[in-house]
Protein backbone atom coordinates (compact mmCIF):
# COMPACT_ATOMS: atom_id res chain seq x y z
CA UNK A 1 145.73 58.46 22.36
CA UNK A 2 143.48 59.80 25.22
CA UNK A 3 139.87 59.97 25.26
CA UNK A 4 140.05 63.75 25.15
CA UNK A 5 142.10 63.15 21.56
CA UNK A 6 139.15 60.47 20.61
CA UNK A 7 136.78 62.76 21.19
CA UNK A 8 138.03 65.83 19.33
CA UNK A 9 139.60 63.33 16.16
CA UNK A 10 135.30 62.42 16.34
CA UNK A 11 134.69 65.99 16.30
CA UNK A 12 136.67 67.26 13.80
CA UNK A 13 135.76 64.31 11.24
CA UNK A 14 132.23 65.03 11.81
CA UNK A 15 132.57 68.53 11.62
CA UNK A 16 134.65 67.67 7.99
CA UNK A 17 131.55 65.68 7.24
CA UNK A 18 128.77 66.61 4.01
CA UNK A 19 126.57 66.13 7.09
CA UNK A 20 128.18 68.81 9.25
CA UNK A 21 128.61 70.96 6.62
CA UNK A 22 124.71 70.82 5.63
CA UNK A 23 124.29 71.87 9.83
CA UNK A 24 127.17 74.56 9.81
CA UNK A 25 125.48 76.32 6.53
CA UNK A 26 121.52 75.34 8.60
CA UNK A 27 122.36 77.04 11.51
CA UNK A 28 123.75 80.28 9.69
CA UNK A 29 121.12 80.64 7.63
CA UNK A 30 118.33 80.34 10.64
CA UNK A 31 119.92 82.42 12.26
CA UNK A 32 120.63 85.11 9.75
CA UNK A 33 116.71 84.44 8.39
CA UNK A 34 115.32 84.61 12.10
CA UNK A 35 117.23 87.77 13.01
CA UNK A 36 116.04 89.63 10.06
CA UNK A 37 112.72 88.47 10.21
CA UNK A 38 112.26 88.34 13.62
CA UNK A 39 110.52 85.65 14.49
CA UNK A 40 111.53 82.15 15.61
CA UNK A 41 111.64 79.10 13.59
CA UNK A 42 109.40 77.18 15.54
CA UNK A 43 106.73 80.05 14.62
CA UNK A 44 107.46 80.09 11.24
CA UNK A 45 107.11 76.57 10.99
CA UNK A 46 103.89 76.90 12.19
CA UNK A 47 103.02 79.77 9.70
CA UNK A 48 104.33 77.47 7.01
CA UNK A 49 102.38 73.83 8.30
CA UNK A 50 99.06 76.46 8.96
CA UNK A 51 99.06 78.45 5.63
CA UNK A 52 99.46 75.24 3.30
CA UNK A 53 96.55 73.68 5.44
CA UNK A 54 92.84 75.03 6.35
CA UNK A 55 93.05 73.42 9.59
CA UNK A 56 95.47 71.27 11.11
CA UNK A 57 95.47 69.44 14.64
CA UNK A 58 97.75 70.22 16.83
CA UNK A 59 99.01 66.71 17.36
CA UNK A 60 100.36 66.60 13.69
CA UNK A 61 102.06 70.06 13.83
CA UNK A 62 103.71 68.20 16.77
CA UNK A 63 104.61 65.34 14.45
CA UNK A 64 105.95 67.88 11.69
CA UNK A 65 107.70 70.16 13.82
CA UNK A 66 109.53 66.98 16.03
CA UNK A 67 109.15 68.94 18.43
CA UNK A 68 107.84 68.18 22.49
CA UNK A 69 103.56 68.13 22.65
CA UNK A 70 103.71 70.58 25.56
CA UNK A 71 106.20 73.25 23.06
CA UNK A 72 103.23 72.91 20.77
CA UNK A 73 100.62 73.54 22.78
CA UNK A 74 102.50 76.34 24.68
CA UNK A 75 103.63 78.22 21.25
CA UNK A 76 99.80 77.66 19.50
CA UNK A 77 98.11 79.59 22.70
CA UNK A 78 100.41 82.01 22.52
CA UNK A 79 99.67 82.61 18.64
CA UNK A 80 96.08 82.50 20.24
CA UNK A 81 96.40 85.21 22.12
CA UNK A 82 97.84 87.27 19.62
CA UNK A 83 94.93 86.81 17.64
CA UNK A 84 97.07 84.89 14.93
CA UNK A 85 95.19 81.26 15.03
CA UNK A 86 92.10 79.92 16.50
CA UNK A 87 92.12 76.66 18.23
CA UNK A 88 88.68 74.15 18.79
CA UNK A 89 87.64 70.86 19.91
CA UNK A 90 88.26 68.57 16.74
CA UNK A 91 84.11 67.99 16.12
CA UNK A 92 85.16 64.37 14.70
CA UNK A 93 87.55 63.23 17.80
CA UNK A 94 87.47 65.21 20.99
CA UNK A 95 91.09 64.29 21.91
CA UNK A 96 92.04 66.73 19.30
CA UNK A 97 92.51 70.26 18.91
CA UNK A 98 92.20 72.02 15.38
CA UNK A 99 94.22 74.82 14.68
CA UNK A 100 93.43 77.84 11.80
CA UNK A 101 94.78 80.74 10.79
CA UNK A 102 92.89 84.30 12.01
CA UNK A 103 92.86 86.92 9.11
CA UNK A 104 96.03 88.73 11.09
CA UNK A 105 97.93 85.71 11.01
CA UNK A 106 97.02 85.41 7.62
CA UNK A 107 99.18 89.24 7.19
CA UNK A 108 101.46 88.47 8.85
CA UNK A 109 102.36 85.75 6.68
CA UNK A 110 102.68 87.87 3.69
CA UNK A 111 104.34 90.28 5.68
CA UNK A 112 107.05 87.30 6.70
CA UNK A 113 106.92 85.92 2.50
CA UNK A 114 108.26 89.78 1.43
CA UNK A 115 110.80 89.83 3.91
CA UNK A 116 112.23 86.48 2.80
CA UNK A 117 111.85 87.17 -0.66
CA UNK A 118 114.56 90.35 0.25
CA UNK A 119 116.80 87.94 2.01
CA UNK A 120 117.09 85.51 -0.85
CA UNK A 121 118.94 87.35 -3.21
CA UNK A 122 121.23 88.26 -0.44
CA UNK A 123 121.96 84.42 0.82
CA UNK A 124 122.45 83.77 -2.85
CA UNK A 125 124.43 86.45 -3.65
CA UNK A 126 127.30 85.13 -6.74
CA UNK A 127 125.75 82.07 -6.82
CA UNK A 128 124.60 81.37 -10.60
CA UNK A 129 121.54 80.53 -11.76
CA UNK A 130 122.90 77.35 -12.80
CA UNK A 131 123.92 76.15 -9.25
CA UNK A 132 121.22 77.97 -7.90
CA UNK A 133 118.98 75.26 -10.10
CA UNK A 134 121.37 72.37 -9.09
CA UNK A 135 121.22 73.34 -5.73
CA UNK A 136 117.57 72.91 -5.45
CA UNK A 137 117.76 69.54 -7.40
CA UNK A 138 120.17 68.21 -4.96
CA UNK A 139 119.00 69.41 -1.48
CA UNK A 140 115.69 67.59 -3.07
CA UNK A 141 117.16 64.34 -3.35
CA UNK A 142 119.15 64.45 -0.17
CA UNK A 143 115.61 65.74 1.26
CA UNK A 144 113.97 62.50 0.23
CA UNK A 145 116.66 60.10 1.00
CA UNK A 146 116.63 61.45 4.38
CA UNK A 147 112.83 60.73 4.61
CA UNK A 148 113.74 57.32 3.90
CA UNK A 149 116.25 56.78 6.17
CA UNK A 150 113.77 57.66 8.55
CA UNK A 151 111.61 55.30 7.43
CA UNK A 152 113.83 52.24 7.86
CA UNK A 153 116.53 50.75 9.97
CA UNK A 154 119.94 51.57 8.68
């Protein structure tokens, strides 16, 4: 067997994989969720961190998102200029920068919750209530088994 055969035998087992499956069914549904609502999911991951916080530094939306400290900064000014946050000199520790939500990004989040709420029932659609509730229960506990994988050396 040749490396090229390694490589897709890898491929396809991963691919086979609980794990791949949870990225396969991921990626569809960002993408079906982002084109509809069109916006990215780095910005609505913003919306969501900002709207369950009053203020939040930009250094731990960083840390939520995983994402690069220069993506941050360059998609909160953005969402500055379109009059959707407000950023300021963290009064407590200079180094920081506090972000808020501005009373427009503050609509357009419950602009972004109704068209969700429509795309629900549609990702959902002959799935009973029964697996919807089992579904929920299990991404949960995958959800915090995760978190502790991350937490410790495998």
């Amino acid at each position: 067997m040749d490396e090229t055969d390694r490589q897709t035998m890898i491929d396809m087992e991963f691919e086979s994989s609980l794990i791949g499956e949870f990225r396969r069914t991921f990626l569809a549904v960002k993408m079906a969720v982002g084109g509809r609502i069109g916006i990215t999911q780095a910005r609505l991951l913003i919306f969501q961190h900002l709207n369950a916080s009053s203020e939040i530094s930009q250094a731990d939306l960083q840390r939520r998102l995983g994402v690069d400290g220069a993506v941050i900064t360059r998609l909160v000014k953005q969402m500055e200029v379109e009059g959707l946050l407000t950023r300021r000199p963290d009064p407590a520790d200079n180094r920081f920068t506090l972000v808020k939500l501005t009373t427009e990004g503050h609509r357009q989040i419950k602009q972004l919750l109704v068209k969700v709420k429509a795309i629900e029932p549609i990702l959902l659609d002959g799935v009973s209530a029964e697996d919807i509730y089992c579904i929920r229960r299990v991404l949960e506990r995958v959800r915090q088994n995760a978190e502790v994988i991350k937490e410790r050396p495998l």
